[in-house]
Protein backbone atom coordinates (compact mmCIF):
# COMPACT_ATOMS: atom_id res chain seq x y z
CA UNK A 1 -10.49 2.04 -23.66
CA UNK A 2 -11.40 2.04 -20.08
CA UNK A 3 -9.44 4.30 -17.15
CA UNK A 4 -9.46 3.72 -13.57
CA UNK A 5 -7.49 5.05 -10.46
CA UNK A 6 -5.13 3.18 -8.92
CA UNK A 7 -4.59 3.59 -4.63
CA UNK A 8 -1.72 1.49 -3.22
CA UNK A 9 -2.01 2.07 0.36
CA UNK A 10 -0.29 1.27 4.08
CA UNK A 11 -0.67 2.52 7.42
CA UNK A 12 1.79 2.65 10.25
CA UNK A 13 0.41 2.90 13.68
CA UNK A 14 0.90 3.10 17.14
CA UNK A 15 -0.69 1.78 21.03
CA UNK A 16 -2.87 4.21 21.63
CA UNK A 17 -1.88 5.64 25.12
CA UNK A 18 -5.33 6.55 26.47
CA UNK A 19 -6.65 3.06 25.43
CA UNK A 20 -4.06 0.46 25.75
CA UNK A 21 -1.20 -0.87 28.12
CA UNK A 22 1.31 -2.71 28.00
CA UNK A 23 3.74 -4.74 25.78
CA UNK A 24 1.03 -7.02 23.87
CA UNK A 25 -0.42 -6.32 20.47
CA UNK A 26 -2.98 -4.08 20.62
CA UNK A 27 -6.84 -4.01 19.63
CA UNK A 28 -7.35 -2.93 16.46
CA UNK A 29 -9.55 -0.18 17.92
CA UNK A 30 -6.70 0.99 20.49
CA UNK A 31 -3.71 1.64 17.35
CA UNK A 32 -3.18 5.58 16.74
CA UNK A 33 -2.69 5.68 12.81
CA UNK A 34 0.67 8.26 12.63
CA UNK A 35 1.30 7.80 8.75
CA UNK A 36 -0.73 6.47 5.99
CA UNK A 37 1.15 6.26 2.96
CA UNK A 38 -0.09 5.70 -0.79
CA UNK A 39 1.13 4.82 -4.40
CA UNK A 40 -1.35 6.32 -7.13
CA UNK A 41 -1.66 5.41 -10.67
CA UNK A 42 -3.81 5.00 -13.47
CA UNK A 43 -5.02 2.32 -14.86
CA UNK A 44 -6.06 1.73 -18.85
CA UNK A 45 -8.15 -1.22 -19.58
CA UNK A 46 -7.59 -2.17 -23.20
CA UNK A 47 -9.17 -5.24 -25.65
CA UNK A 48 -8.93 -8.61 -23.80
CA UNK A 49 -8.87 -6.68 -20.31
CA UNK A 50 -4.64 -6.35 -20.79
CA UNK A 51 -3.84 -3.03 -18.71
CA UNK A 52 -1.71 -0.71 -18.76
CA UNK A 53 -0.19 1.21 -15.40
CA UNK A 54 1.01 4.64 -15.56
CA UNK A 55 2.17 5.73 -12.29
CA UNK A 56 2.08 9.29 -10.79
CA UNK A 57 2.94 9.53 -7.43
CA UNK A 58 3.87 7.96 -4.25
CA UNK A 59 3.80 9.99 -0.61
CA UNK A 60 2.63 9.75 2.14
CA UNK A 61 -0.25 12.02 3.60
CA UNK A 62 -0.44 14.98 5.32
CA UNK A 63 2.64 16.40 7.43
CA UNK A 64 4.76 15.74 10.12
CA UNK A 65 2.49 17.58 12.23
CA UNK A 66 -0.73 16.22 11.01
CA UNK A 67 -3.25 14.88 13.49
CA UNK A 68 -4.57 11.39 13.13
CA UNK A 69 -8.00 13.46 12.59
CA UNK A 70 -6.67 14.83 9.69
CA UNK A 71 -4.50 11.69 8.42
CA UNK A 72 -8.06 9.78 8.32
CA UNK A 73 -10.40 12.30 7.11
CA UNK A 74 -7.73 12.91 4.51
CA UNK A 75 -7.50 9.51 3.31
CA UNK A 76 -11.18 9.09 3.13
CA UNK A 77 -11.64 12.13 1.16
CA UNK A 78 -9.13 11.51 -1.13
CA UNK A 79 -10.70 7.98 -2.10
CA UNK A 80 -14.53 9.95 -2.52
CA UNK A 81 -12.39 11.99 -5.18
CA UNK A 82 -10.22 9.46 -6.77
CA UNK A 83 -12.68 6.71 -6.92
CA UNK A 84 -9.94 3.99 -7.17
CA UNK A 85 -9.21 0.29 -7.25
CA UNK A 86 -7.55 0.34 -3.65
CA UNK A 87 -4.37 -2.60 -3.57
CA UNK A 88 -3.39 -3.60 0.42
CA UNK A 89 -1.34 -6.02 1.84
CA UNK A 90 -3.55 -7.39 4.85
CA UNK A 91 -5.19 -4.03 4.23
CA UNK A 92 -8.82 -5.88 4.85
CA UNK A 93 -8.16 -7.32 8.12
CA UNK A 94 -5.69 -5.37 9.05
CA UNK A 95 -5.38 -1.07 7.95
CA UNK A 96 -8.82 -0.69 7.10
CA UNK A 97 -10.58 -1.80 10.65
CA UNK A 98 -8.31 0.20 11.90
CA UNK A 99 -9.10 3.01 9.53
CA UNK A 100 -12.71 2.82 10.23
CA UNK A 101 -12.80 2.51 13.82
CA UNK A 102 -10.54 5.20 14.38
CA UNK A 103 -12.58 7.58 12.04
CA UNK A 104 -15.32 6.56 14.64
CA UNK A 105 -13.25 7.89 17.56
CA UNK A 106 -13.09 10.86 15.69
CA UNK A 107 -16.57 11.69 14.62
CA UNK A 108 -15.49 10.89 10.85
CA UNK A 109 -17.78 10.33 7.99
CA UNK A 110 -16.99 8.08 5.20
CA UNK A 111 -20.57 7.70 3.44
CA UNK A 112 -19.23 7.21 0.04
CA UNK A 113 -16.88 4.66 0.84
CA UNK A 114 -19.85 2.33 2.35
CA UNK A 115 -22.39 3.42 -0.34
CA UNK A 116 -20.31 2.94 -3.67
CA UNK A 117 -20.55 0.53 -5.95
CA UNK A 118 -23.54 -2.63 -5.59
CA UNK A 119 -23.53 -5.57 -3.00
CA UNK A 120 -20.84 -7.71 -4.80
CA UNK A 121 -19.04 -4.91 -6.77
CA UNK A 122 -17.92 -2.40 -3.72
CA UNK A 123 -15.25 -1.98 -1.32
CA UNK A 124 -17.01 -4.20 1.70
CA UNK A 125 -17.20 -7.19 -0.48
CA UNK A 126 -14.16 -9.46 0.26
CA UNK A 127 -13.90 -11.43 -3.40
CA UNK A 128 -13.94 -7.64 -5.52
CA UNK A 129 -10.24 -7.19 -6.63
CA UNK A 130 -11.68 -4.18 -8.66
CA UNK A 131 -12.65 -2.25 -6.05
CA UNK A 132 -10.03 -3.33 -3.34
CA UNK A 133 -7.06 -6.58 -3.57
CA UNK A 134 -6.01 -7.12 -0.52
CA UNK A 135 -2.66 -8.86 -1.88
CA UNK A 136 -2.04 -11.10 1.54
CA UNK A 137 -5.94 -12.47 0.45
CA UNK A 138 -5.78 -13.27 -2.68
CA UNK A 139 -2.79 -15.07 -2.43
CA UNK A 140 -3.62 -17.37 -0.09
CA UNK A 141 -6.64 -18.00 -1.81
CA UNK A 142 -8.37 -16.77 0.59
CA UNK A 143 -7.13 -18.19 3.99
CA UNK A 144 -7.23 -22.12 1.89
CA UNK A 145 -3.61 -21.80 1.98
CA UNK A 146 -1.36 -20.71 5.06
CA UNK A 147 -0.35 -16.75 3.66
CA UNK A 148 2.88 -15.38 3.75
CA UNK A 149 4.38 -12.30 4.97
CA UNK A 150 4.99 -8.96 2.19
CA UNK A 151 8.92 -9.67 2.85
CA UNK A 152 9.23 -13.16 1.94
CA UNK A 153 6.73 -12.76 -1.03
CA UNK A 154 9.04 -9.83 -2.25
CA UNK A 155 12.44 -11.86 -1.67
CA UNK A 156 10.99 -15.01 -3.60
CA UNK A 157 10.07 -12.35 -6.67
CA UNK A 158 13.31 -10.66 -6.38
CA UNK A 159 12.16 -7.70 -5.40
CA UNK A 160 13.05 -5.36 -2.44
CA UNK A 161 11.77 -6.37 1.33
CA UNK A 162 12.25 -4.97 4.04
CA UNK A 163 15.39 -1.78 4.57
CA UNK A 164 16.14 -2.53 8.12
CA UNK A 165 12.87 -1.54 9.80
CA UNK A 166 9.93 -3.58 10.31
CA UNK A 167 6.16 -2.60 11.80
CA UNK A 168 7.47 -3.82 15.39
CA UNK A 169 9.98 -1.05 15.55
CA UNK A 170 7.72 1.98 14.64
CA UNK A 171 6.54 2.67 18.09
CA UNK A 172 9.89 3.09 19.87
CA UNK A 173 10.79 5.43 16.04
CA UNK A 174 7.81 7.46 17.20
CA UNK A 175 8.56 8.03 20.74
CA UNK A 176 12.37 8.74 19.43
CA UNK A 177 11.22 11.17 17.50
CA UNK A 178 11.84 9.65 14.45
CA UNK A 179 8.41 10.02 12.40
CA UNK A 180 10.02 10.93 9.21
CA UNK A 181 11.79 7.63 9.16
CA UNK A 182 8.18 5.92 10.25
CA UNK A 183 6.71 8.23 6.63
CA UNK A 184 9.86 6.99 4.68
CA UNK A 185 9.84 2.98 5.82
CA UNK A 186 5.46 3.33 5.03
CA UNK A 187 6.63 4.42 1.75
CA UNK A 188 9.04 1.67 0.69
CA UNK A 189 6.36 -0.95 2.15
CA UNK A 190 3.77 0.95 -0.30
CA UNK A 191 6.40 0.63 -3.31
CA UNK A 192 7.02 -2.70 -2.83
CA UNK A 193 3.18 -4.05 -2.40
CA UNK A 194 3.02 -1.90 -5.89
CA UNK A 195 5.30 -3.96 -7.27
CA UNK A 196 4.29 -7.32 -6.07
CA UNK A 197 0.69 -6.19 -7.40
CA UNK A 198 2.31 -6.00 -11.14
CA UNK A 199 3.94 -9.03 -10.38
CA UNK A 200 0.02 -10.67 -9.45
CA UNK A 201 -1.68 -8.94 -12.51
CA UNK A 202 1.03 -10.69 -14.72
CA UNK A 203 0.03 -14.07 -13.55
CA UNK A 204 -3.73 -13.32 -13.64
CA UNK A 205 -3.05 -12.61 -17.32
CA UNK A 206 -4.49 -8.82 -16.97
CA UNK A 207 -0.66 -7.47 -17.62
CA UNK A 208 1.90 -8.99 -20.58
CA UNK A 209 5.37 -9.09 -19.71
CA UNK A 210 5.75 -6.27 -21.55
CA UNK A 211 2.97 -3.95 -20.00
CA UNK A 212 4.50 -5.20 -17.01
CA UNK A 213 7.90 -4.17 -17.70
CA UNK A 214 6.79 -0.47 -18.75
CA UNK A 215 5.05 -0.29 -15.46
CA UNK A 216 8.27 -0.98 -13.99
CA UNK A 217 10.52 0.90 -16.01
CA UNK A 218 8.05 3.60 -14.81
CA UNK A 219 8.69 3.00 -11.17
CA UNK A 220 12.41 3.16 -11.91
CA UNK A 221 12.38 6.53 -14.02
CA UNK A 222 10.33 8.34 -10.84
CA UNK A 223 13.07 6.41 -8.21
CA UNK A 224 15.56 8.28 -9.96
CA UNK A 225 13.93 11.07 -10.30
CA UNK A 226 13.16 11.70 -6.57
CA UNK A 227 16.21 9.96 -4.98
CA UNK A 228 18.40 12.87 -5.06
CA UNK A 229 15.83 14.18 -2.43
CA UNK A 230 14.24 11.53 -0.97
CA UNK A 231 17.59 8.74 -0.03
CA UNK A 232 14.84 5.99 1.16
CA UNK A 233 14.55 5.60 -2.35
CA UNK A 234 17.73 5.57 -3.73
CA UNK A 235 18.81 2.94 -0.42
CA UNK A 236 15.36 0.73 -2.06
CA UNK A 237 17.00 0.63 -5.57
CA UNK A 238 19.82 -0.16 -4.15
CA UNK A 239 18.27 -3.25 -2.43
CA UNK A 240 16.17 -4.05 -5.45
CA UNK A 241 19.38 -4.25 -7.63
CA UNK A 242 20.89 -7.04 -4.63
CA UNK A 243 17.55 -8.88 -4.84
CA UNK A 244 17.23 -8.96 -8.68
CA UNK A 245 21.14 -9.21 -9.45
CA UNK A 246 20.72 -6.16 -11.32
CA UNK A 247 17.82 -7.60 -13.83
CA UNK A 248 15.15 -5.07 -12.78
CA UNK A 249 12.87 -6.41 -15.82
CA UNK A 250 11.46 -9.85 -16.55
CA UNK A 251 12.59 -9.24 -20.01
CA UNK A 252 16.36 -8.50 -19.01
């Protein structure tokens, strides 16, 4: 029996001031990373390669008053400890650039990240889902087919989208003063590329419905279990339960 980590992960970011202006999109180089939010989990490899997911925690880093500095050197350090599979949506092209080049700006080291693992078994090398599945990737088969966007892959598995807030909106949140909301919305976008991943690992025959349904049924227990104190997730349950007509399993 084989273990693994598991790191779902999203960032939310925003024009950097000193570098960019304007109302266009940014360079990747010029976004300020204000919340980086991840899903961990374990993973148990059994006979055939079926797994097994047992989830145990989704946050997002640091605090309210954490610096980018310490968001990214955070993040970095937590994979040199954890070791994981990392799971993205557009994560390669998209959260890890930006990731890395802010690091840079910051006189960050991430040596283990570029030294693990071989030449086609490590987190630089596109095709390795072990090391890191950028969901928006594989889907599209790797740009052969036009992708689609997190929301509408969600909606057309009955599962939660988006609650209201999309990436565009998370500057003006910021400058509002609203960077809890920001950590909360990076959350539910975290939970639901979790779930869309289970959803992906049915198809590629390395979950059973029923592996996938525990891993589920697991994601439901700790919604319940936290929504008392965290509402983001009870208003995501209540969305999943909309999009799924109350049949949170496949089995159901």
């Amino acid at each position: 029996m084989a273990h693994q980590n598991l790191l779902v992960f999203d960032i939310e970011t925003v024009p950097d001031p000193d570098l960019h202006a304007g109302d266009y999109f940014p360079k990747l180089p010029f976004h300020k990373v204000v919340a980086i939010a991840v899903l961990e989990a374990e993973i148990e490899t059994g006979s055939a390669g079926v797994e097994r997911f047992h989830l145990q925690e989704l946050r997002c880093g640091g605090e309210l008053a954490s610096s980018e500095h310490d968001l990214i050197g955070g993040f970095f350090g937590h994979l040199q400890r954890l070791e994981p599979r990392l799971v993205s949506f557009n994560g390669r092209s998209f959260d890890l650039p930006i990731l890395k080049y802010r690091a840079m700006r910051h006189g960050l080291s991430a040596r283990w990240f570029y030294g693990s693992g071989s030449r086609y078994e490590s987190y630089g090398f596109r095709y390795s889902d072990q090391h890191h599945c950028d969901l928006l990737d594989v889907l599209s088969d790797f740009g052969a087919s036009r992708g689609a966007k997190l929301d509408e892959i969600a909606r057309a598995c009955r599962l939660p989208g988006k609650l209201g807030i999309d990436g565009s909106m998370v500057a003006a949140m910021v400058r509002e003063g609203r960077l809890a909301e920001v950590r909360d919305y990076c959350e539910t976008d975290v939970l639901t590329t979790y779930l869309v991943y289970l959803r992906y690992r049915l198809l590629t025959g390395h979950l059973t419905r029923p592996t996938h349904d525990e891993a589920v049924s697991q994601v439901i227990a700790y919604i319940k279990a936290e929504s008392i104190e965290r509402s983001h997730l009870a208003d995501f349950v209540v969305e999943w339960q909309r999009a799924s007509g109350g049949h949170f399993l496949l089995s159901a």
